[in-house]
Protein backbone atom coordinates (compact mmCIF):
# COMPACT_ATOMS: atom_id res chain seq x y z
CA UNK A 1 143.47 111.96 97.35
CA UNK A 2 146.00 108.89 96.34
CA UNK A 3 144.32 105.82 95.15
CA UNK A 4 147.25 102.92 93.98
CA UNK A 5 145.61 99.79 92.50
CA UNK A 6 147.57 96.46 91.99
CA UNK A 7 147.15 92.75 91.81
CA UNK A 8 145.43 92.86 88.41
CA UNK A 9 146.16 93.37 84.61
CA UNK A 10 146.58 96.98 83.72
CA UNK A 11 146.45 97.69 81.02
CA UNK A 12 148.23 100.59 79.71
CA UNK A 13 148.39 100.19 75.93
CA UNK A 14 152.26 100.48 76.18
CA UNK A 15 154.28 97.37 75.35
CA UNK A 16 155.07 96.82 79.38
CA UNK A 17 152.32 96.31 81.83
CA UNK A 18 152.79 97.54 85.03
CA UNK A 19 152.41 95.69 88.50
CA UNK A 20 150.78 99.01 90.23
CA UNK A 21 149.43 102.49 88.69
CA UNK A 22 148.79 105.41 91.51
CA UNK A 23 146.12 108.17 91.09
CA UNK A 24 146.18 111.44 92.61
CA UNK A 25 143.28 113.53 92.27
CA UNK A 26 142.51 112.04 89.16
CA UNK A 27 145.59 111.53 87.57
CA UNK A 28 147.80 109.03 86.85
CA UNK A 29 151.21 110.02 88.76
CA UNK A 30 153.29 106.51 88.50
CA UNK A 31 153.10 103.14 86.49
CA UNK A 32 155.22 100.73 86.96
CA UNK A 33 156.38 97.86 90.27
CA UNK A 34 154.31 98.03 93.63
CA UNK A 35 157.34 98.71 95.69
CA UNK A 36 158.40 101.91 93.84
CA UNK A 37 154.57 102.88 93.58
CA UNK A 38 154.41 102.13 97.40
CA UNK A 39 157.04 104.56 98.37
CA UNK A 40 155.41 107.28 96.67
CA UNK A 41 152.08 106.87 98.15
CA UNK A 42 151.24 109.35 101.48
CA UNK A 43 149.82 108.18 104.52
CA UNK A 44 145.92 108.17 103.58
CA UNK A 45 146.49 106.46 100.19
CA UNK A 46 142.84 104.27 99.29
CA UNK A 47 145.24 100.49 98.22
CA UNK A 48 142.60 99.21 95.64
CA UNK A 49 143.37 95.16 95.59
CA UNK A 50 141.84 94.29 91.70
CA UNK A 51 142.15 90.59 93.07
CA UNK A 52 143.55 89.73 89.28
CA UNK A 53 140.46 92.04 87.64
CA UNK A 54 141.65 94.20 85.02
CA UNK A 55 141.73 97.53 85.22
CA UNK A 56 141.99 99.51 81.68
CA UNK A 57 141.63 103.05 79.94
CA UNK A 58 138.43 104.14 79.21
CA UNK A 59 136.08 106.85 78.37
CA UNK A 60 132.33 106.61 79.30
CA UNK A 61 129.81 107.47 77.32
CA UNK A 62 126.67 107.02 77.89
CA UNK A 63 125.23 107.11 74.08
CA UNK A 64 125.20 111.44 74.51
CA UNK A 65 125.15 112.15 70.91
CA UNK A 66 127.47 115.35 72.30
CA UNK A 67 127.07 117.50 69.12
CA UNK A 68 123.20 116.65 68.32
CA UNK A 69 122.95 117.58 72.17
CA UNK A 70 124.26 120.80 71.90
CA UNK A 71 122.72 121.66 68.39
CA UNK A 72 119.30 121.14 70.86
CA UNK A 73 120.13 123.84 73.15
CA UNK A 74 118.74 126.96 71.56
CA UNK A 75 115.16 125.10 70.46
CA UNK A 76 111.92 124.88 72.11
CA UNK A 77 112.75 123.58 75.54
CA UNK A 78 109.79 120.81 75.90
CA UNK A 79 111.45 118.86 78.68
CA UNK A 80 109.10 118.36 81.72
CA UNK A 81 105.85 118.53 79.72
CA UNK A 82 103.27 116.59 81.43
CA UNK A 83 100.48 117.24 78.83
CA UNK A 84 99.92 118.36 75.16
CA UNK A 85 97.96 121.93 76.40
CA UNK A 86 101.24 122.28 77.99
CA UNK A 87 103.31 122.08 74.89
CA UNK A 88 101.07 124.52 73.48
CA UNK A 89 101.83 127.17 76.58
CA UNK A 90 105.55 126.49 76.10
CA UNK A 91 104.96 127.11 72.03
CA UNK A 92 103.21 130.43 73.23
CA UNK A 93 105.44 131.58 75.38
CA UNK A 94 108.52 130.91 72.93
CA UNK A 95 107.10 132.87 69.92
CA UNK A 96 106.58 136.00 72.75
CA UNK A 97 110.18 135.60 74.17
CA UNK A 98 111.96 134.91 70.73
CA UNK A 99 109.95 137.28 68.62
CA UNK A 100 109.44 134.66 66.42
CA UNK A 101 107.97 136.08 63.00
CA UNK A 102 104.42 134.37 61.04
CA UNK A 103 105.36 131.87 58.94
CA UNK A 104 109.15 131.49 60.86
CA UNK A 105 109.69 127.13 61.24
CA UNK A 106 109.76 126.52 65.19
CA UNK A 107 111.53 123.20 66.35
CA UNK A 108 111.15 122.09 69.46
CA UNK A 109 112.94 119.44 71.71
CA UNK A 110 112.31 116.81 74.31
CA UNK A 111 108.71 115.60 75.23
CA UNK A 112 108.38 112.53 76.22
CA UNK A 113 104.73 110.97 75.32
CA UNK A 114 105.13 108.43 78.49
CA UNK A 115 105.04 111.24 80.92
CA UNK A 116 102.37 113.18 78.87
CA UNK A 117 98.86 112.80 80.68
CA UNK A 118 97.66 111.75 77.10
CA UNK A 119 100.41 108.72 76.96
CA UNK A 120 100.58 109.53 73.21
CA UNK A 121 102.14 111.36 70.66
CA UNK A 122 100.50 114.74 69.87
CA UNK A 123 99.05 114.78 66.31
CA UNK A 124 99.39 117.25 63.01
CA UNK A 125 95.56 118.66 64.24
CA UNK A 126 96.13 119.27 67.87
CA UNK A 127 99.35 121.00 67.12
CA UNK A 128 97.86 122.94 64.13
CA UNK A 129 95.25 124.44 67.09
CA UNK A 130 98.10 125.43 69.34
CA UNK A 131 100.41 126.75 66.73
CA UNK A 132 98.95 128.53 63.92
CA UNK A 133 100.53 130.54 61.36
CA UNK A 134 103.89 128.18 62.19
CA UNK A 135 105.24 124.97 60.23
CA UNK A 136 106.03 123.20 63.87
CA UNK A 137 108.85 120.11 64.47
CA UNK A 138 108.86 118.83 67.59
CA UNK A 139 111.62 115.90 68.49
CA UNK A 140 110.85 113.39 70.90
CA UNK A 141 113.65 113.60 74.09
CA UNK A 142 115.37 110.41 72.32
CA UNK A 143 115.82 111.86 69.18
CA UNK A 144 114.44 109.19 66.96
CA UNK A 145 111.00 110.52 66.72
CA UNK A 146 109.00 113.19 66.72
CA UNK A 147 105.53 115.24 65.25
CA UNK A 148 105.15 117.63 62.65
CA UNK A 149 102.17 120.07 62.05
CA UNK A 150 100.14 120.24 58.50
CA UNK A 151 102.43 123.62 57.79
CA UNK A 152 105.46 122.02 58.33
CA UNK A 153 104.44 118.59 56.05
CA UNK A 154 103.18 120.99 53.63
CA UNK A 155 106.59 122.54 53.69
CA UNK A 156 108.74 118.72 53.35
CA UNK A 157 105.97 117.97 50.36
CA UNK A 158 104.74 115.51 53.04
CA UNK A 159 101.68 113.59 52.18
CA UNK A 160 99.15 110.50 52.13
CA UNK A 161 100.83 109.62 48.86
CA UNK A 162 104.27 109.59 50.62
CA UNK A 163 106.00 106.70 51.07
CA UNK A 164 107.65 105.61 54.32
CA UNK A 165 111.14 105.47 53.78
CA UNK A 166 113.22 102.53 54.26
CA UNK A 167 114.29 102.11 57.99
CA UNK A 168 111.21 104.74 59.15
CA UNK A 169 107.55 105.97 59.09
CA UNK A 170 105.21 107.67 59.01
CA UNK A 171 102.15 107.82 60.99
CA UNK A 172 98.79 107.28 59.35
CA UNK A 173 95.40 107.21 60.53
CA UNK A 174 92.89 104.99 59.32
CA UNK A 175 92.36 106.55 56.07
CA UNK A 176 96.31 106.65 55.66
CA UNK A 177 96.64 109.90 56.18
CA UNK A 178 99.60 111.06 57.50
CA UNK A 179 99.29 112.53 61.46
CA UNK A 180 102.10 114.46 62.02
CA UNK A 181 104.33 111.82 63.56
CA UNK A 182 107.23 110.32 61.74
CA UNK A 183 110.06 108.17 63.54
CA UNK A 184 113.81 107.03 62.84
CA UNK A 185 114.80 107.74 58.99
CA UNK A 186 110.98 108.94 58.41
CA UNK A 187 111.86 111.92 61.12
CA UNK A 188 115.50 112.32 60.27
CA UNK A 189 114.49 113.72 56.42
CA UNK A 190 111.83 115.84 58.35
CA UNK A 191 114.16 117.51 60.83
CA UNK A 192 116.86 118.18 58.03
């Protein structure tokens, strides 16, 4: 398929700028006047009038994080839990599959507390009673937060008298305890 836009600015980052640029299946075949792009274009060619838009290279992106996407891969798969009893079944069933030793860290990725039947963050004590004899990390499915169990604080030297850290926190409960969950910075040093 042969798409040839003109009628705009495009942009090239080359010292000329060309009146027309044809694509053909995906590719850029010919820069440079209408007329010459014109007679290179077959019958079923899509003209694309930019009506003096401009049309420039790019690269989308759509905030991936690529790398700390693919580093995810091989963790506790917690995407599409609808409930905290659930994360616990998916913990289960991990340890069985992976042969996961006592006492072996276990991180998990991508719950979502909005689409939890809870609407909240697991704490330290519900995921101490579905994952014992485990320090626990589990990462939120944006990546900026996320809930620890008690083994797992123990393990960071996590505690009450910790402070939050500048551009994070902690969570505490009333008694400023710490309950598992940390966010941006706080959760960063915890997942490291």
């Amino acid at each position: 398929m042969q798409q040839l836009f003109y009628n705009g600015d495009i942009l090239t980052l080359e010292d000329s700028q060309p009146e027309a640029i044809l694509v053909e299946d995906g590719i850029i075949v010919y820069c440079g006047s209408l007329q010459a792009a014109k007679e290179k274009t077959a019958p079923n060619c899509d003209e694309i009038n930019l009506h003096g838009h401009c049309l420039m290279p790019s690269f989308i992106d759509p905030h991936s994080h690529i790398t700390q996407f693919s580093n995810t891969l091989g963790l506790l798969d917690l995407n599409h839990i609808t409930s905290i009893a659930e994360i616990g079944q998916q913990i289960e069933q991990y340890i069985d599959e992976n042969k996961i030793e006592p006492g072996e860290m276990i991180f998990g990725f991508g719950y979502d507390h909005n689409f939890l039947k809870e609407h909240r963050h697991p704490t330290a004590k519900e995921l101490d009673a579905i994952c014992q004899g485990h320090p626990l990390l589990i990462a939120h499915k944006s990546g900026h937060m996320g809930v620890m169990n008690t083994k797992a604080m123990e393990q960071m030297h996590l505690d009450k008298n910790t402070p939050d850290p500048a551009g994070g926190k902690y969570g505490r409960d009333e008694n400023g305890n710490l309950t598992g969950y940390a966010e941006e910075s706080a959760f960063i040093k915890a997942g490291n």
